[in-house]
Protein backbone atom coordinates (compact mmCIF):
# COMPACT_ATOMS: atom_id res chain seq x y z
CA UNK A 1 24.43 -19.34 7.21
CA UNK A 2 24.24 -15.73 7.88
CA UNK A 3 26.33 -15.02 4.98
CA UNK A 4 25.13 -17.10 2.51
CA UNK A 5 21.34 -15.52 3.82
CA UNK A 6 23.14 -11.75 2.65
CA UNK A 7 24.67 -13.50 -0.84
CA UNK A 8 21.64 -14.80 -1.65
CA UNK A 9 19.64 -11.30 -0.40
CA UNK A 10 22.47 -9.05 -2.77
CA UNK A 11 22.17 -11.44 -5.93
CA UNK A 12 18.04 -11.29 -6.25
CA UNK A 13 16.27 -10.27 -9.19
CA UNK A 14 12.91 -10.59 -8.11
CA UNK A 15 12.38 -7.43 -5.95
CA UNK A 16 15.08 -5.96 -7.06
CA UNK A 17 15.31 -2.33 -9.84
CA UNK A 18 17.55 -4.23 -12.06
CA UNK A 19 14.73 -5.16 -14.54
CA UNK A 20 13.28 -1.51 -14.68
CA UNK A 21 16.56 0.41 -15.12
CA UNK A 22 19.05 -1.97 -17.23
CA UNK A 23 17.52 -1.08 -20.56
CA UNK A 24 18.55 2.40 -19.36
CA UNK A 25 21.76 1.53 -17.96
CA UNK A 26 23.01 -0.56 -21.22
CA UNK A 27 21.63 2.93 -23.24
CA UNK A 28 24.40 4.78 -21.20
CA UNK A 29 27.30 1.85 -21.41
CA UNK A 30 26.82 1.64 -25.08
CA UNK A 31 27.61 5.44 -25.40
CA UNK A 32 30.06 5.35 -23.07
CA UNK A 33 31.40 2.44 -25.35
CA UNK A 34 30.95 4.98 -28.82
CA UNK A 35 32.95 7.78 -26.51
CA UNK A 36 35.83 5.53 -26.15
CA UNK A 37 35.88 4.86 -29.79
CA UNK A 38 36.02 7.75 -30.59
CA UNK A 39 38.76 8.86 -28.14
CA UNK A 40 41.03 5.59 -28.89
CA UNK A 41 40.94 7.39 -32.60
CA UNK A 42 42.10 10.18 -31.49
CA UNK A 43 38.76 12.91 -31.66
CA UNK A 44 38.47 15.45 -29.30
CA UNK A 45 35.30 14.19 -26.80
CA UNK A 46 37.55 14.44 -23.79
CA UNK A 47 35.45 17.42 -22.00
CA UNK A 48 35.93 17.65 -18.23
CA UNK A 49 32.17 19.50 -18.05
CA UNK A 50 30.62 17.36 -15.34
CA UNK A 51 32.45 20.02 -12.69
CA UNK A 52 30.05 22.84 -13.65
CA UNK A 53 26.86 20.28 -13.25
CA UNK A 54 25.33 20.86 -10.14
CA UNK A 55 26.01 17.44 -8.72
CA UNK A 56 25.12 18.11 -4.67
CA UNK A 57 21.77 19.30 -6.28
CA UNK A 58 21.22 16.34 -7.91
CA UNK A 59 22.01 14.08 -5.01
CA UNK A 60 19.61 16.64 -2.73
CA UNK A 61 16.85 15.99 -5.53
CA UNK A 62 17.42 11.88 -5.00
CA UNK A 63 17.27 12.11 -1.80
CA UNK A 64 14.36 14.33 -1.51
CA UNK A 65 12.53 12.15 -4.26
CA UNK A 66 13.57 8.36 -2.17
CA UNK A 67 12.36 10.52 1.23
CA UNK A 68 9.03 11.35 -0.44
CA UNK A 69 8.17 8.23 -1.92
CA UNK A 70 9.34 6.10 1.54
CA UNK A 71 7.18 8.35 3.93
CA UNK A 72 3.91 7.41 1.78
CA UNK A 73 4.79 3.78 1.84
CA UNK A 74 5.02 3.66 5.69
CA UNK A 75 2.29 5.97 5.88
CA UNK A 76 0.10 3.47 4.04
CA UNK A 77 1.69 0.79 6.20
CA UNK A 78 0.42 2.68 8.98
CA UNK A 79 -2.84 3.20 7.71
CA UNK A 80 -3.18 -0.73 7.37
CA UNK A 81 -1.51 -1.43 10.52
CA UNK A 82 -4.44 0.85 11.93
CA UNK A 83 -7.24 -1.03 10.08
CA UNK A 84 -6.17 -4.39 11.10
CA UNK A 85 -6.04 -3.44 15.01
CA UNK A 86 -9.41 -1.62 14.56
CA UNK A 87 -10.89 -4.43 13.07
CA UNK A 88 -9.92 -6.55 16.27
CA UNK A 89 -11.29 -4.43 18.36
CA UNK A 90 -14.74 -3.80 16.81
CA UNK A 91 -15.37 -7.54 16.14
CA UNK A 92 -14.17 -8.09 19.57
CA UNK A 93 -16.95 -5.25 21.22
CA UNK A 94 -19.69 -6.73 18.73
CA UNK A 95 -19.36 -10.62 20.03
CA UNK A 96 -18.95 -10.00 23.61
CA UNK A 97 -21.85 -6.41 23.77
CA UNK A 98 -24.56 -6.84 21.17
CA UNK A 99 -26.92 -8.83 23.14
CA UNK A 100 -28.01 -12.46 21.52
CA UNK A 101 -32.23 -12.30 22.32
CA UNK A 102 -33.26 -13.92 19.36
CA UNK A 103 -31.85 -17.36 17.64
CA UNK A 104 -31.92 -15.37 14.72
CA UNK A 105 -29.45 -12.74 16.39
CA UNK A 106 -26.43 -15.16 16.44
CA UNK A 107 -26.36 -15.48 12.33
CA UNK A 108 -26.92 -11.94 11.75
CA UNK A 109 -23.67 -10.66 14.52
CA UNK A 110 -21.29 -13.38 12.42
CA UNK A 111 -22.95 -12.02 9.20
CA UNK A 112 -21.71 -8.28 10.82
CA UNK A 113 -18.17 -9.85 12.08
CA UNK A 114 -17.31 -11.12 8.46
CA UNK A 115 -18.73 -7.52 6.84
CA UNK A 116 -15.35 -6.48 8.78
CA UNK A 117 -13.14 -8.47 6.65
CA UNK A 118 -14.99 -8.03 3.62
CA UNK A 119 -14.60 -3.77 4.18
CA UNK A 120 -10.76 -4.36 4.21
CA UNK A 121 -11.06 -6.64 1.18
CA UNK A 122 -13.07 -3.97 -0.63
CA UNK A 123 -10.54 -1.44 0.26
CA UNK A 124 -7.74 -3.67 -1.22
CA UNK A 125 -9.78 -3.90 -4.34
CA UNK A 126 -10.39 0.11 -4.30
CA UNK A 127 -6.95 1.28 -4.18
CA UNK A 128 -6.04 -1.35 -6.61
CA UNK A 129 -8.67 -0.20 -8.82
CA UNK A 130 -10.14 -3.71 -9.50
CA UNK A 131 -13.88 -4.43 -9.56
CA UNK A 132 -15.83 -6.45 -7.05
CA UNK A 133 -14.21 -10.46 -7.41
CA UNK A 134 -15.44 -13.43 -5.75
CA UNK A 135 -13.20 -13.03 -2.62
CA UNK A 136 -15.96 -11.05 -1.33
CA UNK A 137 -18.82 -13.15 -2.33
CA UNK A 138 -18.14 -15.49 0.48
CA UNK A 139 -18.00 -12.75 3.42
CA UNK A 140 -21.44 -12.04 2.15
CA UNK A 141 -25.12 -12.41 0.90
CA UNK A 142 -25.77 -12.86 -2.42
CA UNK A 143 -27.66 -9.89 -2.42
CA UNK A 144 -25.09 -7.51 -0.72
CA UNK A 145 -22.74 -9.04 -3.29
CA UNK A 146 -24.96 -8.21 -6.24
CA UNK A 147 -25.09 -4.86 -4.78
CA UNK A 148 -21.77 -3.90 -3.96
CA UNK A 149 -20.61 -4.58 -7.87
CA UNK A 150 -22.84 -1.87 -9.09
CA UNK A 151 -21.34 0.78 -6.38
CA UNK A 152 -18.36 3.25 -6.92
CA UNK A 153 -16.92 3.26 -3.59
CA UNK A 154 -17.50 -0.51 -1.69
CA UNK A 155 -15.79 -0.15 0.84
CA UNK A 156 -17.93 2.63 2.30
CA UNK A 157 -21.52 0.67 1.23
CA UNK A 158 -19.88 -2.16 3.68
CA UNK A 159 -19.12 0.55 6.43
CA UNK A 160 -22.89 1.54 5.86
CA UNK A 161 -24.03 -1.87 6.31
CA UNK A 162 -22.13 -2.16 9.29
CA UNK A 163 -23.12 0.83 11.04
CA UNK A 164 -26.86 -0.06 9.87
CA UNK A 165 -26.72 -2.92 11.69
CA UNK A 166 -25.29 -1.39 15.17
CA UNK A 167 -27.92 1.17 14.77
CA UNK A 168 -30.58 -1.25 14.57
CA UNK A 169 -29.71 -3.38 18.03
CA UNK A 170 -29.32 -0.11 20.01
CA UNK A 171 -33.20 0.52 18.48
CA UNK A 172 -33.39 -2.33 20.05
CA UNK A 173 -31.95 -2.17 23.18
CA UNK A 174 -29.48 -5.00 22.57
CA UNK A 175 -26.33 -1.91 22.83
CA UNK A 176 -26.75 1.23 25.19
CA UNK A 177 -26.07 4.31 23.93
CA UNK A 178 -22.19 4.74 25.22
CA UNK A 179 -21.83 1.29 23.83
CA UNK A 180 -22.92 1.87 20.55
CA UNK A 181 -20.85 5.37 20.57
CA UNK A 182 -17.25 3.66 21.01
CA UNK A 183 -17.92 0.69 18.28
CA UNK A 184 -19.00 4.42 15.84
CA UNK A 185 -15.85 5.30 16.89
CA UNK A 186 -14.36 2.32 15.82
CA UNK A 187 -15.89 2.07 12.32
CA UNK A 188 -15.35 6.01 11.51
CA UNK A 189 -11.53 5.00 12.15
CA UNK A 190 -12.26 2.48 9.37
CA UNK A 191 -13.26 4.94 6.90
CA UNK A 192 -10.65 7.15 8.00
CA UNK A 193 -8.40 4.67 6.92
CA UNK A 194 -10.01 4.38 3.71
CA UNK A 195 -9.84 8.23 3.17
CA UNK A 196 -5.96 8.75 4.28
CA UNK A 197 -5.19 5.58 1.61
CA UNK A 198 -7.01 7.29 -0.82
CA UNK A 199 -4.73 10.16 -0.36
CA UNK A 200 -1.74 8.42 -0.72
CA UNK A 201 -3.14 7.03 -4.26
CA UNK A 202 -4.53 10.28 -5.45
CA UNK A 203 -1.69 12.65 -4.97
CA UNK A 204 0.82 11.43 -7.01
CA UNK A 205 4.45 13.29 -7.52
CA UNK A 206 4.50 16.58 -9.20
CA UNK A 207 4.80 16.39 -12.94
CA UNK A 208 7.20 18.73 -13.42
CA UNK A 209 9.67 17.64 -10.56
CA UNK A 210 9.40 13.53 -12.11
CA UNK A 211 9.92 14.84 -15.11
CA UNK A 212 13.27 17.29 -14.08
CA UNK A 213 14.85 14.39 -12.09
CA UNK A 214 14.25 12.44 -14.84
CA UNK A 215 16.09 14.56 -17.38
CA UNK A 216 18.72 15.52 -15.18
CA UNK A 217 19.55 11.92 -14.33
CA UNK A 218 19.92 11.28 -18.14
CA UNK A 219 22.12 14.48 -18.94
CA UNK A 220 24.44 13.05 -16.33
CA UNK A 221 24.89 10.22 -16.95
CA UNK A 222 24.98 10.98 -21.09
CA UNK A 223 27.89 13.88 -19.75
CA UNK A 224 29.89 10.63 -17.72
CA UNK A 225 31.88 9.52 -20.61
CA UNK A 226 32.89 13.11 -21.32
CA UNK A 227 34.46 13.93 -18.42
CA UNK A 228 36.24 10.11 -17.70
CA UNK A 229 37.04 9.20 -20.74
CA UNK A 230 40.52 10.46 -20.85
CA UNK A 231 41.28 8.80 -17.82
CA UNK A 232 39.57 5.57 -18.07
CA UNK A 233 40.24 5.13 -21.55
CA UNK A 234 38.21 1.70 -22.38
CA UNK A 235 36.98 1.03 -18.53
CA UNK A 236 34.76 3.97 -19.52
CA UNK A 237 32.08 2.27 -20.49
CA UNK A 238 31.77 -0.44 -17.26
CA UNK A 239 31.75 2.41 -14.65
CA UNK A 240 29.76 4.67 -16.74
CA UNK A 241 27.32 1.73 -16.52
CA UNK A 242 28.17 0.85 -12.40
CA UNK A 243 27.09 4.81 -11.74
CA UNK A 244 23.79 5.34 -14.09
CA UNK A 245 22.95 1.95 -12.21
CA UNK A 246 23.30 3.84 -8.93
CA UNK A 247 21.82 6.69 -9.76
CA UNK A 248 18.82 4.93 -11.96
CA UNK A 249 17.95 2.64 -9.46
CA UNK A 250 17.74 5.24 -6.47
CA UNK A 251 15.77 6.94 -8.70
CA UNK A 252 13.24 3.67 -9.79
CA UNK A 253 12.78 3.03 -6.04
CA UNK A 254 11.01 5.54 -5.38
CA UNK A 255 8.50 5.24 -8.51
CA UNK A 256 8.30 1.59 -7.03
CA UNK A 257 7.16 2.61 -3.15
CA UNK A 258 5.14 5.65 -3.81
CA UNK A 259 2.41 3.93 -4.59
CA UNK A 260 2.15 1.00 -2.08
CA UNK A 261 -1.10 -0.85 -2.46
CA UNK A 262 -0.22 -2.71 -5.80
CA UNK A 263 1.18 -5.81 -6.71
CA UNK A 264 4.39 -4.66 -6.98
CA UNK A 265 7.06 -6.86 -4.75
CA UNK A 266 7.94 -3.72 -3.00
CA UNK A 267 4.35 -2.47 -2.53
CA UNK A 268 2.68 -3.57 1.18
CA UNK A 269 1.28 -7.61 1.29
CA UNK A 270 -2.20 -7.00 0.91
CA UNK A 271 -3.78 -10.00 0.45
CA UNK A 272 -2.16 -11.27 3.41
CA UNK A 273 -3.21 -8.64 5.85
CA UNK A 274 -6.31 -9.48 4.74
CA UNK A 275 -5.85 -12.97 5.00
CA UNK A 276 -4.66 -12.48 8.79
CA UNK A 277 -7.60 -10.50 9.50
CA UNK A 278 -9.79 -13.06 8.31
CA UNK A 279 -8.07 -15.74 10.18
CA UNK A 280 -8.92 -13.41 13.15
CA UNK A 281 -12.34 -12.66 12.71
CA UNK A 282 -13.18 -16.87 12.06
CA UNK A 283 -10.92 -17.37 15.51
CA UNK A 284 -12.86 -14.69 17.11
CA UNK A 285 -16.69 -16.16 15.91
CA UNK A 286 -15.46 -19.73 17.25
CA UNK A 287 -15.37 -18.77 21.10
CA UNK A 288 -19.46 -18.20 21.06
CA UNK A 289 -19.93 -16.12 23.94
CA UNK A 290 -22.88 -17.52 25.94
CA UNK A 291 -26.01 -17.32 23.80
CA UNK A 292 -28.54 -14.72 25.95
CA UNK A 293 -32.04 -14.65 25.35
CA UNK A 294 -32.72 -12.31 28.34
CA UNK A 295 -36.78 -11.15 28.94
CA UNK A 296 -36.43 -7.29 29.41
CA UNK A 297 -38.47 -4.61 28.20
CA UNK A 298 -36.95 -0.96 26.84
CA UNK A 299 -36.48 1.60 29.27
CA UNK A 300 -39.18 3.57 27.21
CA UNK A 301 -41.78 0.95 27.99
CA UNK A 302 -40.80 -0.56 31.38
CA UNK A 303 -43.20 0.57 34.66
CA UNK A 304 -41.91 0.92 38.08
């Protein structure tokens, strides 16, 4: 079972570099191809040149460029790993601290819980550079809704509305002071999140080192046939087309995980961290913590 799992893992498409580096890796076989030709007929294209390429720095660049590209997906994994516990743990302080003295006060705290999922699914939307969609129109009012599609950054409107909100039940005196600090804490890691993904999308590769990779990959694998030719004779073409593979699809892996929050196979799942975190926050607002509606006046106001 266990190997037909790996046969089945080795043969995919979907997922896979194949479809963004064959046009590329035909390009080379078909010269490769021409190369034979022209050897088989006797013209002088054997050239054994490859030796004075720098190939070490070449497989140093790859490595460097697969590196790069892997430490800002994981770092946006991280980021999201982050914003999902955080998340928890703020919806978790809000049901259980904010006192309930109002009927009113038990629609407005869910209203708060579900702002939590709707900041990650703004997020989403922001690094994906979509507009405002209907999957937040249900963690909403209309009128936040209506609101939030006219903004440039969501997300942080819905951290604003949260924070709003805790502000307003330590006015009055449903939170205490050190209460209200540590869910702050809480939300500023939210926005923290949003600001270290942000980096990740904004700081793309150098220019300049995409673009040398790109054109050293290409002069080797154009200089392949060259150098086996005399050798390999007409299996020059096939491995001339099993190596720019290699070396293409190294390359294409790391254009495919530097940026992470797309739709992509390889970029992170999203929509279903989102979904979970949903799931969460509904599973959370179902255990209705005993409603309070406790007599007490402020500490400003009360006489001994």
């Amino acid at each position: 079972m266990k190997k037909m799992h790996w046969l089945r893992a080795t043969l995919q498409v979907k997922g896979s570099v194949i479809r963004a580096v064959y046009e590329r890796v035909v390009i080379c076989a078909f010269f490769g191809f021409i190369i034979s030709v022209l050897f088989h007929f006797k013209y002088p294209v054997s050239w054994p040149i490859l030796g004075f390429l720098p190939n070490i720095i070449l497989g140093l660049l790859l490595v460097f460029r697969t590196n790069t590209a892997y430490e800002r997906f994981w770092e946006g994994r991280r980021l999201w790993g982050s914003l999902t516990n955080t998340v928890r743990n703020l919806a978790r302080q809000i049901l259980v601290i904010v006192e309930e003295r109002e009927e009113k006060d038990a629609a407005e705290k869910i209203a708060t819980l579900r702002l939590l999922v709707a900041f990650a699914v703004a997020t989403k939307l922001h690094l994906r550079q979509e507009p405002v969609n209907r999957e937040l129109e249900a963690l909403m009012s209309r009128e936040q809704y209506l609101k939030l599609k006219d903004m440039n950054n969501p997300p942080l409107e819905v951290a604003f509305w949260i924070g709003d909100y805790l502000k307003k039940q330590h006015d009055r005196w449903c939170v205490d002071s050190y209460q209200l600090t540590s869910m702050y804490k809480l939300l500023d890691t939210m926005v923290d999140v949003l600001g270290g993904c942000e980096r990740i999308l904004r700081t793309p590769m150098p220019l300049a080192y995409a673009i040398h990779l790109k054109q050293l990959l290409l002069i080797y694998c154009l200089f392949l046939p060259f150098d086996m030719v005399s050798k390999l004779n007409w299996w020059t073409a096939p491995v001339v087309a099993l190596v720019s593979f290699m070396l293409f699809g190294i390359e294409e892996i790391g254009v495919e995980i530097e940026n992470p929050f797309g739709h992509d196979p390889n970029d992170l799942p999203l929509d279903t961290m989102c979904a979970t975190m949903q799931r969460n926050i509904e599973d959370i607002i179902s255990l209705k913590p005993s409603v309070r509606y406790p007599s007490v006046e402020s500490p400003a106001t009360s006489v001994d």
